[in-house]
C-alpha atoms as a PDB file:
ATOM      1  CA  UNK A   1     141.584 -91.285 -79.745  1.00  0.00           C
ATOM      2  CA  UNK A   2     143.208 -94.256 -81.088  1.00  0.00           C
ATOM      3  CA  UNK A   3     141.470 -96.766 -83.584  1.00  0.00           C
ATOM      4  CA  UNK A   4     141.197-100.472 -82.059  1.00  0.00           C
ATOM      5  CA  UNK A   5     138.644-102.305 -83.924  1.00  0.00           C
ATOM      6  CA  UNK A   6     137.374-102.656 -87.638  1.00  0.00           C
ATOM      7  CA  UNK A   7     133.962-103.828 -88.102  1.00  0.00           C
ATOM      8  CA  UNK A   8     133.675-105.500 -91.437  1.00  0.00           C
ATOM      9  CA  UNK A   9     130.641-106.804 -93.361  1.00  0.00           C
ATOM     10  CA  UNK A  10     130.640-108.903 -96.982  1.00  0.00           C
ATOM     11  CA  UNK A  11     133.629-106.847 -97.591  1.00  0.00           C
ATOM     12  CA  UNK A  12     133.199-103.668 -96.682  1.00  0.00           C
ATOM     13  CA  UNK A  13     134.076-101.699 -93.174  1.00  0.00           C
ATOM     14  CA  UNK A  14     131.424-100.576 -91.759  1.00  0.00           C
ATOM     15  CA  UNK A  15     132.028 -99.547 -88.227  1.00  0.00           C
ATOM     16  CA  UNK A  16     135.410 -98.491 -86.556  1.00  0.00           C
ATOM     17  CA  UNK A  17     135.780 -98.326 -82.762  1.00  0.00           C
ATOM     18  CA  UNK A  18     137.535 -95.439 -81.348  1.00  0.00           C
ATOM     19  CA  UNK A  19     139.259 -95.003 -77.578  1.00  0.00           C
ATOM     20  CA  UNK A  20     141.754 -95.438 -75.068  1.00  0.00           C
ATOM     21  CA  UNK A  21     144.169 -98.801 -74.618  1.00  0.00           C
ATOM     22  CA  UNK A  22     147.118 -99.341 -72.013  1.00  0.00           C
ATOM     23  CA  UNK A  23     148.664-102.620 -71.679  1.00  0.00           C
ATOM     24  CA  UNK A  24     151.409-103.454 -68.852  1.00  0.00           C
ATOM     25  CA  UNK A  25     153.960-106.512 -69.400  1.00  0.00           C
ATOM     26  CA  UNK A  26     154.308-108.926 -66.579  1.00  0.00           C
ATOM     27  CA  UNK A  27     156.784-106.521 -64.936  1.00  0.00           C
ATOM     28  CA  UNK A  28     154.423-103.270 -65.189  1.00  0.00           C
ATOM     29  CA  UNK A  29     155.977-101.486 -67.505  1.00  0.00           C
ATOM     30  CA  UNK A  30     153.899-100.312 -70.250  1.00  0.00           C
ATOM     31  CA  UNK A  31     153.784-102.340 -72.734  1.00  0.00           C
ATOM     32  CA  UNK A  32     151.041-100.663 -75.049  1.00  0.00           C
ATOM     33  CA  UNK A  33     149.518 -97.079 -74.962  1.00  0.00           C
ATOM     34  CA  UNK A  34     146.975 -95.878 -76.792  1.00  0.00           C
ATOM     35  CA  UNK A  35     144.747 -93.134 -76.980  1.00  0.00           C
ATOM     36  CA  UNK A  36     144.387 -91.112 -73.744  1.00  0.00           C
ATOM     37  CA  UNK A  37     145.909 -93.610 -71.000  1.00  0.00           C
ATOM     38  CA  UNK A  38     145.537 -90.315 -68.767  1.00  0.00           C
ATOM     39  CA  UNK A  39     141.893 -89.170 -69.101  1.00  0.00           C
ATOM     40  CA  UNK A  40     138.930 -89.537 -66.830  1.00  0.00           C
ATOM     41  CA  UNK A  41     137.121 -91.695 -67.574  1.00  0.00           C
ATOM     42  CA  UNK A  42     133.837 -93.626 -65.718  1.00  0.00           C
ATOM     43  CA  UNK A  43     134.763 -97.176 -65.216  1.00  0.00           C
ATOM     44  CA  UNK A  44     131.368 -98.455 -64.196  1.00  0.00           C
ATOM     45  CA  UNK A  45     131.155-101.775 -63.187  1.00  0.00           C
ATOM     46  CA  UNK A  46     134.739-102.593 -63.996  1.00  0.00           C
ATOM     47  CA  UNK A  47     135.777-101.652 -60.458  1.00  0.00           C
ATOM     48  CA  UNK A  48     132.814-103.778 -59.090  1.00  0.00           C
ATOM     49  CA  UNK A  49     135.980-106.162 -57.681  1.00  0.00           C
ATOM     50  CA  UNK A  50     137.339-103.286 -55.405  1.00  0.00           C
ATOM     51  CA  UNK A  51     133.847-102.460 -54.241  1.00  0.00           C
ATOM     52  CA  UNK A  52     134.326-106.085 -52.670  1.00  0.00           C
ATOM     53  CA  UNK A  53     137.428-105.523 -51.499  1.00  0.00           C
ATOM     54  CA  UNK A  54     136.555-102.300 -49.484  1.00  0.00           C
ATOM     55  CA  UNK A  55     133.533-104.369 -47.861  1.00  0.00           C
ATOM     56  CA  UNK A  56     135.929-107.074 -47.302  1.00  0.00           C
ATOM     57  CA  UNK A  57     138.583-104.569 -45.773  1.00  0.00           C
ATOM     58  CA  UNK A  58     135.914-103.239 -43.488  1.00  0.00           C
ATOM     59  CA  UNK A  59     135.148-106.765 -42.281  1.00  0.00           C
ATOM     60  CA  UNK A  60     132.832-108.560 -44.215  1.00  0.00           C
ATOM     61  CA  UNK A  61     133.375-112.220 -45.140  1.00  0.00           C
ATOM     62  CA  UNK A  62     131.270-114.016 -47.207  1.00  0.00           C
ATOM     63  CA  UNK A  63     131.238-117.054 -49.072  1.00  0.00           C
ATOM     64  CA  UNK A  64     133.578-117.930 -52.237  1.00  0.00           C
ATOM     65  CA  UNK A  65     129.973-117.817 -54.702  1.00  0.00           C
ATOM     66  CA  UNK A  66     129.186-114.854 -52.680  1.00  0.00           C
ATOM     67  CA  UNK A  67     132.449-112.843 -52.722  1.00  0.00           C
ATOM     68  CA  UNK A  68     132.886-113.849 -56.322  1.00  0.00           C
ATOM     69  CA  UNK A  69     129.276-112.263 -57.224  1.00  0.00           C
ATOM     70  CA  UNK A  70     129.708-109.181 -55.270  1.00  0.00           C
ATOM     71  CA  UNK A  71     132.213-108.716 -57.339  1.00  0.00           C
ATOM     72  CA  UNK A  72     130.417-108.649 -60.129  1.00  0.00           C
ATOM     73  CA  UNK A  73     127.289-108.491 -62.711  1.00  0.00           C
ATOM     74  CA  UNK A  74     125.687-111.656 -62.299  1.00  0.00           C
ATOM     75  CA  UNK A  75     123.253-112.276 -65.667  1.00  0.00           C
ATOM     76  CA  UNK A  76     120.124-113.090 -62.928  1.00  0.00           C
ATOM     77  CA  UNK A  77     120.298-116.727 -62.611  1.00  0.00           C
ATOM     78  CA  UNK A  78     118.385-118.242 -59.904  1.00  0.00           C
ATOM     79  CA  UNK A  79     121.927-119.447 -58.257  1.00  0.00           C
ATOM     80  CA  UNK A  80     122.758-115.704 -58.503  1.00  0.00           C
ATOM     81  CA  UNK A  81     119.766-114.405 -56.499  1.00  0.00           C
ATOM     82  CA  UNK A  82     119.422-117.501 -53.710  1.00  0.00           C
ATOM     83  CA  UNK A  83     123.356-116.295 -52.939  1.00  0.00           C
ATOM     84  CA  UNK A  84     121.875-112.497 -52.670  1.00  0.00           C
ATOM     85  CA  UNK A  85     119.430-113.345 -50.628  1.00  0.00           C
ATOM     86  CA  UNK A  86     121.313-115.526 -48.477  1.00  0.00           C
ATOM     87  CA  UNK A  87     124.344-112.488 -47.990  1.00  0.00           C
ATOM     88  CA  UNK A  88     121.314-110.466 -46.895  1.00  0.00           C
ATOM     89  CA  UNK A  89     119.847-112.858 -44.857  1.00  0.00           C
ATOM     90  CA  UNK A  90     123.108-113.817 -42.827  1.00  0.00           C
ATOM     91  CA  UNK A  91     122.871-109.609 -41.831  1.00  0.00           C
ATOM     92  CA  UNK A  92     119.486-109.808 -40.500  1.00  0.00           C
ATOM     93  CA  UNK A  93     118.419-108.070 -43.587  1.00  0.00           C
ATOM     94  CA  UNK A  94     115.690-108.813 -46.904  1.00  0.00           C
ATOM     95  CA  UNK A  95     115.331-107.566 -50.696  1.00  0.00           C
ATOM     96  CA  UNK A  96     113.652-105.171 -49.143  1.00  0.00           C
ATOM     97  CA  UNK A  97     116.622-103.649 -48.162  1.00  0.00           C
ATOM     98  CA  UNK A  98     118.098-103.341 -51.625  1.00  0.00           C
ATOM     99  CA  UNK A  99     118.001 -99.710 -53.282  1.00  0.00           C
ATOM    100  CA  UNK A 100     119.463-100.932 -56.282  1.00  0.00           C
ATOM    101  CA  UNK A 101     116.858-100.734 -59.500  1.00  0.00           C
ATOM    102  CA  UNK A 102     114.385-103.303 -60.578  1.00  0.00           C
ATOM    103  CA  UNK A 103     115.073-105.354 -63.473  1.00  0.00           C
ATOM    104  CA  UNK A 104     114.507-108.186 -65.999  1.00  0.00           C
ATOM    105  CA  UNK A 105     117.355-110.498 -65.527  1.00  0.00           C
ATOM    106  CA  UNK A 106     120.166-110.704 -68.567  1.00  0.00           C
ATOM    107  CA  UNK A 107     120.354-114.514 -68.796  1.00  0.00           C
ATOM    108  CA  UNK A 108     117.433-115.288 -71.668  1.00  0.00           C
ATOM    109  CA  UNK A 109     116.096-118.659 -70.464  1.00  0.00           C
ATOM    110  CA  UNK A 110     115.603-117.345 -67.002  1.00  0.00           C
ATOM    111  CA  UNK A 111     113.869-114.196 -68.167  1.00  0.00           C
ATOM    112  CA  UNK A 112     111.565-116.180 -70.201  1.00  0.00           C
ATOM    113  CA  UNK A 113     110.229-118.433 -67.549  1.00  0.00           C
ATOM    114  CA  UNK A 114     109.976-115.490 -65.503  1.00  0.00           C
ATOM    115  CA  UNK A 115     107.536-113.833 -68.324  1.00  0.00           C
ATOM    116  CA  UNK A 116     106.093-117.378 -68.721  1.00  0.00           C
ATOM    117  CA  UNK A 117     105.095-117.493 -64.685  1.00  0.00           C
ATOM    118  CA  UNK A 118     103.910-113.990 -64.889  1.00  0.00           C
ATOM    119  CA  UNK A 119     106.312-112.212 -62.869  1.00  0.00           C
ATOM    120  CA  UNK A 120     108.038-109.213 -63.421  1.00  0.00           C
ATOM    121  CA  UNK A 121     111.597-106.864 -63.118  1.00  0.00           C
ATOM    122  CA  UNK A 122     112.664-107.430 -59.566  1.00  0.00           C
ATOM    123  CA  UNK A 123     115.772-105.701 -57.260  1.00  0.00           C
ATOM    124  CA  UNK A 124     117.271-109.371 -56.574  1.00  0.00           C
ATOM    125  CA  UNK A 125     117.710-110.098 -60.813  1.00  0.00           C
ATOM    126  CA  UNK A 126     118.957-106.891 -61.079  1.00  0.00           C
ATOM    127  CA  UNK A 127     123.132-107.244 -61.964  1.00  0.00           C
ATOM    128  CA  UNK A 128     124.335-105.238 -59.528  1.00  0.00           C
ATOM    129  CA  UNK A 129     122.368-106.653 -56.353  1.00  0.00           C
ATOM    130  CA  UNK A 130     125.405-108.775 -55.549  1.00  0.00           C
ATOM    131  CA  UNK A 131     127.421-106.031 -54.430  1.00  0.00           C
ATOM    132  CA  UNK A 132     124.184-103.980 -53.069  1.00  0.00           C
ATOM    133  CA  UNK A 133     123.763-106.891 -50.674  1.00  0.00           C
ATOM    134  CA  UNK A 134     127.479-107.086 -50.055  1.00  0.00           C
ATOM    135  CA  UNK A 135     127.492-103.187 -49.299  1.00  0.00           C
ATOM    136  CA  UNK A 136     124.486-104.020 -46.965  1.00  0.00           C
ATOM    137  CA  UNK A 137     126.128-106.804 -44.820  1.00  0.00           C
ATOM    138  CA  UNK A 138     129.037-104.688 -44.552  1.00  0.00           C
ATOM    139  CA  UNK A 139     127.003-101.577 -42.784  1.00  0.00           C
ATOM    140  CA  UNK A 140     125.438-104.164 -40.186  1.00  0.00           C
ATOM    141  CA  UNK A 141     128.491-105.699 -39.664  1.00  0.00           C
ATOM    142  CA  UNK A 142     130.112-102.628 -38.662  1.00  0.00           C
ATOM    143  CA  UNK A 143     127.154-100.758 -37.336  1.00  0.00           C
ATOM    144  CA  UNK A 144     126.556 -98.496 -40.110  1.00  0.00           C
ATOM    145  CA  UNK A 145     123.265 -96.863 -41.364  1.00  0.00           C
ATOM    146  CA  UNK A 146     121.636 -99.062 -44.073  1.00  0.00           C
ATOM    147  CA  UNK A 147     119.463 -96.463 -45.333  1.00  0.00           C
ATOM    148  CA  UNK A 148     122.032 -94.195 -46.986  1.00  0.00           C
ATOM    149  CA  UNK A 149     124.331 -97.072 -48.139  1.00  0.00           C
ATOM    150  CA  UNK A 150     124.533 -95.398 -51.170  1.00  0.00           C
ATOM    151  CA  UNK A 151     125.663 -91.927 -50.427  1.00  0.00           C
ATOM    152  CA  UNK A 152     129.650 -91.467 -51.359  1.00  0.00           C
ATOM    153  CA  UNK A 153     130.104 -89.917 -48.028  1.00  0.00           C
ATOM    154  CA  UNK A 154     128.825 -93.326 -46.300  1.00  0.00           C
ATOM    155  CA  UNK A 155     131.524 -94.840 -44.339  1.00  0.00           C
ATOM    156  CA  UNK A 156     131.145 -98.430 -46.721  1.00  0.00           C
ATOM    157  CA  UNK A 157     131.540 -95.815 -49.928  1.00  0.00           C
ATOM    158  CA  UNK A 158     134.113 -94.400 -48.195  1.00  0.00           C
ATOM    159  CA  UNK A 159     136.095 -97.689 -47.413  1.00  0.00           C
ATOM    160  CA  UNK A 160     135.249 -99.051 -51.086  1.00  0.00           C
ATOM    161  CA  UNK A 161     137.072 -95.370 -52.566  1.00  0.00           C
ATOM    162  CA  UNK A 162     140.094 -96.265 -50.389  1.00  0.00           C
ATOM    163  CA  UNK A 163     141.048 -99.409 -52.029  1.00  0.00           C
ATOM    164  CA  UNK A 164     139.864 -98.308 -55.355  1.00  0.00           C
ATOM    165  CA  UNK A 165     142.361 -95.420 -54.994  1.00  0.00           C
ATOM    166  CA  UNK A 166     145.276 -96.950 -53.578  1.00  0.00           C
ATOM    167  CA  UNK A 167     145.345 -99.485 -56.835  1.00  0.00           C
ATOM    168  CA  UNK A 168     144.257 -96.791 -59.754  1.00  0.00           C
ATOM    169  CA  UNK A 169     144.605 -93.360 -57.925  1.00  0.00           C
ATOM    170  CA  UNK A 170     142.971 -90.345 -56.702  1.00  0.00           C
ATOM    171  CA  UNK A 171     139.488 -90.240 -58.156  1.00  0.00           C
ATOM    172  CA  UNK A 172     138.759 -86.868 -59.400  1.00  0.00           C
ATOM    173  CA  UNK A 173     134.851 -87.238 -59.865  1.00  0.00           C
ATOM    174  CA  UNK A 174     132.017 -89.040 -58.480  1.00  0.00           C
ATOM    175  CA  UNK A 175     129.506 -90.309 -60.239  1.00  0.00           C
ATOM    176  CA  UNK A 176     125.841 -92.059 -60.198  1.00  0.00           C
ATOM    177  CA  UNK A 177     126.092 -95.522 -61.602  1.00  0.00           C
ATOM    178  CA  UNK A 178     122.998 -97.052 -63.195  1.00  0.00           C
ATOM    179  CA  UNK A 179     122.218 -98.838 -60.144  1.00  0.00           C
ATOM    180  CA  UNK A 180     122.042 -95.687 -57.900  1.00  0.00           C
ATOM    181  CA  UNK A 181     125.716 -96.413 -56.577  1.00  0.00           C
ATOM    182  CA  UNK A 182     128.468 -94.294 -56.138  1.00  0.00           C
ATOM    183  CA  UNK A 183     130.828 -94.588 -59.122  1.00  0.00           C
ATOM    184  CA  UNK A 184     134.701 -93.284 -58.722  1.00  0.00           C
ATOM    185  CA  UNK A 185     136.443 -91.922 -61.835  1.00  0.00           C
ATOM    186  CA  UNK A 186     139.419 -93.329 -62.762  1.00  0.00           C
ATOM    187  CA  UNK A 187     141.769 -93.341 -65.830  1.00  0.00           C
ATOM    188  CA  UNK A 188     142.386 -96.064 -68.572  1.00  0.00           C
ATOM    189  CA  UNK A 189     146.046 -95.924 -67.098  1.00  0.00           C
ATOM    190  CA  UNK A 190     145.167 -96.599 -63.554  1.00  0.00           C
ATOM    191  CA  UNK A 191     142.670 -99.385 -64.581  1.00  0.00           C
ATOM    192  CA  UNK A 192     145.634-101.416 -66.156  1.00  0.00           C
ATOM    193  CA  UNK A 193     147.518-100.876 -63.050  1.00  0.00           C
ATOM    194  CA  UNK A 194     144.719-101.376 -60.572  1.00  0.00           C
ATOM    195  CA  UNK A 195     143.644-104.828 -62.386  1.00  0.00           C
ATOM    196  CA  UNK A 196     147.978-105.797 -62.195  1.00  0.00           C
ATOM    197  CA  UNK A 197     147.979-105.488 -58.852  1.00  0.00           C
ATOM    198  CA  UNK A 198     144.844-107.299 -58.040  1.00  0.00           C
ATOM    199  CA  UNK A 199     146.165-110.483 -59.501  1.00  0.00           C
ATOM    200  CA  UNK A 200     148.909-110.089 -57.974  1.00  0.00           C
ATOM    201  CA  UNK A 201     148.284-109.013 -54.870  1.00  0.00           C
ATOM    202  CA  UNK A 202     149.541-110.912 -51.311  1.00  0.00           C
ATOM    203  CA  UNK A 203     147.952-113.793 -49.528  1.00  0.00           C
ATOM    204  CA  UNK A 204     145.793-112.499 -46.749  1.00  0.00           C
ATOM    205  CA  UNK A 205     144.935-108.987 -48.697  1.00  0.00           C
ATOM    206  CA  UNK A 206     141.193-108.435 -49.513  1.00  0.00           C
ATOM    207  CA  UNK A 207     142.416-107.883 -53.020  1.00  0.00           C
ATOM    208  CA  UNK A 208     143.580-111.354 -52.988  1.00  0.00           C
ATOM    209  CA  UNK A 209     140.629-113.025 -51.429  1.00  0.00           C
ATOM    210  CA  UNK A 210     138.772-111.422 -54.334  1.00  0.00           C
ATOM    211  CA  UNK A 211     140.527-112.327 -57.606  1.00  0.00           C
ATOM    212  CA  UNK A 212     140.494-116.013 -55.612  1.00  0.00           C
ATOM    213  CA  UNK A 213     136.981-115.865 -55.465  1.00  0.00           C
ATOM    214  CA  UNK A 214     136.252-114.173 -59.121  1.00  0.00           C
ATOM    215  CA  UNK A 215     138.746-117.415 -60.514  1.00  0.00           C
ATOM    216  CA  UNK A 216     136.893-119.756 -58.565  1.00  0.00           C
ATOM    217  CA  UNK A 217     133.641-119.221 -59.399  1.00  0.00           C
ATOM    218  CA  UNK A 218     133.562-116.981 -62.465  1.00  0.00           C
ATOM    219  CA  UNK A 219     129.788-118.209 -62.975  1.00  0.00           C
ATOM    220  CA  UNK A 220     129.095-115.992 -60.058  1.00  0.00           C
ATOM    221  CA  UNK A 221     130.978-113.179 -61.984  1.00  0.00           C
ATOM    222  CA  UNK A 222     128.893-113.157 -64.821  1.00  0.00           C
ATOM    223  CA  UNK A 223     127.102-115.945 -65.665  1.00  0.00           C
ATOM    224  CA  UNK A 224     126.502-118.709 -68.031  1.00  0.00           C
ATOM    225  CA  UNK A 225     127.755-117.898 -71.677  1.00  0.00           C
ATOM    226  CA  UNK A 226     128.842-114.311 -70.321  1.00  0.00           C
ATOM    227  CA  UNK A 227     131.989-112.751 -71.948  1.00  0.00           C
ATOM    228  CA  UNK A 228     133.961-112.245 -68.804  1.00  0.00           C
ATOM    229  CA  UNK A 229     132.867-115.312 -67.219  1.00  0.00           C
ATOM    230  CA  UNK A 230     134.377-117.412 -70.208  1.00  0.00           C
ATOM    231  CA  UNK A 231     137.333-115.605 -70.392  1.00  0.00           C
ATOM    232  CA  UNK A 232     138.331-116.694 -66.808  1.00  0.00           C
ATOM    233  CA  UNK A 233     137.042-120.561 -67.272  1.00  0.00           C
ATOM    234  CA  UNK A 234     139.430-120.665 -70.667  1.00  0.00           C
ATOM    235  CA  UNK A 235     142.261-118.828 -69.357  1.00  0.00           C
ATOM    236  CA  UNK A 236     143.087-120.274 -66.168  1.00  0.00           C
ATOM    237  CA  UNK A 237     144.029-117.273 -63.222  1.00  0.00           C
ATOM    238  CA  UNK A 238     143.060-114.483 -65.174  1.00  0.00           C
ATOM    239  CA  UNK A 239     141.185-111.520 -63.514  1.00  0.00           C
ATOM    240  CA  UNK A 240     138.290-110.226 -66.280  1.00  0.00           C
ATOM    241  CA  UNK A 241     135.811-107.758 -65.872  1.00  0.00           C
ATOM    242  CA  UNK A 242     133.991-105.389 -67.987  1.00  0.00           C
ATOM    243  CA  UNK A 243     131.594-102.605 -67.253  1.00  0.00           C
ATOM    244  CA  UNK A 244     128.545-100.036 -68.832  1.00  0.00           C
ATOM    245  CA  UNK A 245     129.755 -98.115 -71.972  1.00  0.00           C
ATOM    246  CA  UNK A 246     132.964-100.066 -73.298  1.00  0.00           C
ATOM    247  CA  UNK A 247     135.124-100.368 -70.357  1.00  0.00           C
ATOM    248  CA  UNK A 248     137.129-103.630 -69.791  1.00  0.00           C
ATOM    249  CA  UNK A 249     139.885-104.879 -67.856  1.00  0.00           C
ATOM    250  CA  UNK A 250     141.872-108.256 -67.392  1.00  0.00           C
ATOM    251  CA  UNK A 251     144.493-109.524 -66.364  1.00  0.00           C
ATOM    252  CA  UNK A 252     146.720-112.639 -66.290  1.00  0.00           C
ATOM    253  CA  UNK A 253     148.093-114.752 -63.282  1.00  0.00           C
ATOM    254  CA  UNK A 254     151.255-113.705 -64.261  1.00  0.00           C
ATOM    255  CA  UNK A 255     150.451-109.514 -64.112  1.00  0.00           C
ATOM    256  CA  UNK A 256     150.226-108.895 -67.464  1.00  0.00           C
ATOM    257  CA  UNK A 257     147.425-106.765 -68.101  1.00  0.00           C
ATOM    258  CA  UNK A 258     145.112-104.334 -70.091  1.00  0.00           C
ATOM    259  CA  UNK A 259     142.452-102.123 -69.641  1.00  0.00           C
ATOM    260  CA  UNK A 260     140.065-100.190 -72.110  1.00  0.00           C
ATOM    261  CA  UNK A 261     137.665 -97.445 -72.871  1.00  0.00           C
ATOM    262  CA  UNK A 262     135.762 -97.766 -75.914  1.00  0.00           C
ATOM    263  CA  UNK A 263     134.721 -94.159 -76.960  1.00  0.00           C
ATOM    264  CA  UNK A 264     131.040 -94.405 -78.925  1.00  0.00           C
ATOM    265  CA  UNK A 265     130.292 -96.790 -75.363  1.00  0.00           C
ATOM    266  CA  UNK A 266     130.392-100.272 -77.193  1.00  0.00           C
ATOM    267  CA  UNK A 267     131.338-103.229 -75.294  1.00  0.00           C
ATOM    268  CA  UNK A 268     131.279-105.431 -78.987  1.00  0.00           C
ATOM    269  CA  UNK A 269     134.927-105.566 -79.434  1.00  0.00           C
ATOM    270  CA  UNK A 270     136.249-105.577 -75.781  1.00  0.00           C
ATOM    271  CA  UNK A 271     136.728-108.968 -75.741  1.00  0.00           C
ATOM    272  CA  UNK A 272     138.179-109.577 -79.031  1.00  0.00           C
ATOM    273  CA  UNK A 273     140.645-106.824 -77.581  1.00  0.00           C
ATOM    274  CA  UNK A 274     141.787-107.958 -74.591  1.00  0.00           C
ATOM    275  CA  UNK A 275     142.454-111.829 -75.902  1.00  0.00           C
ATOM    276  CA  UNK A 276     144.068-110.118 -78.436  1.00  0.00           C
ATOM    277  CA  UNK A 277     146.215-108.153 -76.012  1.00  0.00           C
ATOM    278  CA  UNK A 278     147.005-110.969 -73.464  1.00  0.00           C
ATOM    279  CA  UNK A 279     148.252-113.281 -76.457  1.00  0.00           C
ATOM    280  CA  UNK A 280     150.578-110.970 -77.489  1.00  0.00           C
ATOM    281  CA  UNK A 281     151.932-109.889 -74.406  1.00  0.00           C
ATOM    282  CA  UNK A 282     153.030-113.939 -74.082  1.00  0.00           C
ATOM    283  CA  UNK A 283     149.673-115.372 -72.041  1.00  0.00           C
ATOM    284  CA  UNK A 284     148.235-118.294 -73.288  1.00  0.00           C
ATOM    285  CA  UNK A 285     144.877-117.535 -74.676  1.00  0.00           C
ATOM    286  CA  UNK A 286     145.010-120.896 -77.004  1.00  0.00           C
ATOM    287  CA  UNK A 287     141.694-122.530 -75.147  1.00  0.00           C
ATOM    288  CA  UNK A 288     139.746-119.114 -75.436  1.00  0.00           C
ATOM    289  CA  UNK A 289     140.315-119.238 -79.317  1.00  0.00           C
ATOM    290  CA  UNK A 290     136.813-120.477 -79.695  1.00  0.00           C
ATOM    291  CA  UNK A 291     135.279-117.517 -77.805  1.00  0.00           C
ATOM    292  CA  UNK A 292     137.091-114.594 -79.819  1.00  0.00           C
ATOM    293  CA  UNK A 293     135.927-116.489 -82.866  1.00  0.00           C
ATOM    294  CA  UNK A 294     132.738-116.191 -81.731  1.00  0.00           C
ATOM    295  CA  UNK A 295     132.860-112.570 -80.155  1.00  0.00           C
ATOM    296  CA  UNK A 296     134.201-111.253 -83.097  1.00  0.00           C
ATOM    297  CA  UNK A 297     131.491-112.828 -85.766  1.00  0.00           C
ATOM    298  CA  UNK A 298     129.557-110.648 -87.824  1.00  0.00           C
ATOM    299  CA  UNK A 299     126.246-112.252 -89.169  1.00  0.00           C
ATOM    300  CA  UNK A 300     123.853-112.014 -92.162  1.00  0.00           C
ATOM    301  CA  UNK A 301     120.842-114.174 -92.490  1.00  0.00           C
ATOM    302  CA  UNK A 302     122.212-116.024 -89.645  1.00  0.00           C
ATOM    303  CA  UNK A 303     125.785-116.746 -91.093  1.00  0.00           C
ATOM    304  CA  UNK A 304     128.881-115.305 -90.690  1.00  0.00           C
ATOM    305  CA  UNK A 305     129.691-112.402 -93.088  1.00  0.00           C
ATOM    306  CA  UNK A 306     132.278-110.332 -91.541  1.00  0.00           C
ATOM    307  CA  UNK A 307     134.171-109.733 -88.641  1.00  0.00           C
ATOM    308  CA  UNK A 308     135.293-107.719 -86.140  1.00  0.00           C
ATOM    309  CA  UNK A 309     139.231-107.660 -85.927  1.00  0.00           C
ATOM    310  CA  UNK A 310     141.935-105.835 -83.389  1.00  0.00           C
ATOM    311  CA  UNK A 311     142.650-102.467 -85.645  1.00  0.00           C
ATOM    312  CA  UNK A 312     145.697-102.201 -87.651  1.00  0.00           C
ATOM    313  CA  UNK A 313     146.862 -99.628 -84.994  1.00  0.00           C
ATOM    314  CA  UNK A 314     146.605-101.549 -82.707  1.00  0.00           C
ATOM    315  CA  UNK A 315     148.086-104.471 -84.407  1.00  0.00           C
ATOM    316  CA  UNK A 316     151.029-102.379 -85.010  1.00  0.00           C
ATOM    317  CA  UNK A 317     151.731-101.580 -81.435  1.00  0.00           C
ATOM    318  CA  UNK A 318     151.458-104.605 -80.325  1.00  0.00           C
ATOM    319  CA  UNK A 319     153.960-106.241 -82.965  1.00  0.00           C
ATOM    320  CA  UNK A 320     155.951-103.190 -82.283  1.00  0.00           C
END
């Protein structure tokens, strides 16, 4: 595995990040490789947008807030779970329906006043009920069971591996994601590719409709102060979305793009990475400056002390 970030404290490195890198100039050639572009890997939640698309592709429209969120991990906001329950309400169906896990929402404030008004870890707040409820809708639409939604030989799993495939390529194992849905292997390589092409994919496509959605309302993507949220509100048309155990991708209006797999499973210096990345590919990451600061802070006592910083690897490749 390659080295791509240096955790520092007062001096003195005290982490390193090891994985996989690929980044593709605007023309798709490869720009950067790094690592083990071909291995499986488990993208988790990073393929969240092409779990859209396939419910999209099987007919399902929703809403701009509601395509954008079941497209992605929502932090639990209230906005998050009135659009969840309105997707499931449109399809005749309830949180009741939902067979995704129960769970404290991310977003601190909300999660206090929850603990405040005595209530408790609930399906809806969960991060991955947007696309649970958007997997729903799409089995009523069409006339599917509900009660096996899950199951990777249900036709809305099936639908969802299509488009998944057809953008990062035959998935060679399936997996149980922590919400108890199917989760298609992929490679760090195919990622890159995958997240090119939905940026740039054609008016009309349900890849399209999607990254539309995910720009317009990247609040529904993540939520407020969330990494992949801010990268999209700074960088104007970028793609970004990260998943479980150091996975990111993004890319840029323009199709340049990267895609990661942290090794040890930390998502700290994803973000860092990929502004990193972008900037030196030529995309204009000037009004996100104030988030990579902040991302890649290292504190002591409450004050900065270190950093985390792109490795010199890395660096290297990139300036090569």
């Amino acid at each position: 595995m390659a080295e791509l970030a240096v955790v520092t404290r007062s001096g003195f490195v005290e982490s390193r990040h090891f994985g996989t890198l690929v980044a593709l100039a605007a023309d798709g050639s490869v720009a950067v490789s790094l690592g083990r572009p071909h291995a499986t890997i488990l993208p988790r939640s990073t393929t969240k947008p092409w779990q859209a698309a396939g419910c999209r592709a099987a007919g399902l429209t929703l809403s701009t807030a509601g395509t954008a969120l079941s497209a992605g991990s929502h932090t639990g906001e209230d906005r998050h779970v009135e659009e969840v329950r309105a997707i499931l309400a449109e399809a005749g169906l309830s949180v009741a329906d939902l067979r995704c896990v129960a769970a404290w929402p991310e977003d601190e404030p909300t999660r206090q006043r929850l603990v405040r008004e005595g209530a408790g870890p609930s399906r809806e707040r969960m991060n991955c009920s947007g696309k649970h409820a958007a997997m729903l809708a799409c089995s009523v639409y069409n006339g599917w069971s509900i009660e096996d939604y899950l199951s990777p030989d249900h036709p809305v799993q099936k639908a969802i591996r299509t488009r998944l495939e057809a953008a990062a390529g035959p998935a060679e194992h399936v997996a149980v994601d922590g919400c108890g849905a199917p989760v298609f292997s992929t490679t760090v390589l195919g990622l890159a590719r995958a997240a090119r092409s939905l940026v740039l994919a054609p008016p009309g496509s349900p890849e399209h409709a999607v990254a539309a959605a995910m720009r317009a309302e990247p609040e529904y993507v993540g939520g407020r102060g969330h990494q992949n949220s801010d990268v999209m509100r700074l960088v104007p048309g970028t793609v970004c979305k990260g998943g479980a155990e150091g996975v990111l991708m993004a890319a840029s209006a323009t199709g340049e793009a990267v895609a990661m797999k942290v090794t040890d499973g930390s998502p700290r210096a994803t973000t860092v990475l990929a502004l990193a990345v972008l900037g030196a590919l030529g995309v204009d990451v000037s009004a996100a400056e104030g988030l990579r600061q902040a991302e890649a802070q290292v504190l002591g006592g409450g004050k900065p002390v270190g950093e985390i910083r792109v490795s010199d690897e890395v660096r290297s490749a990139l300036d090569g």
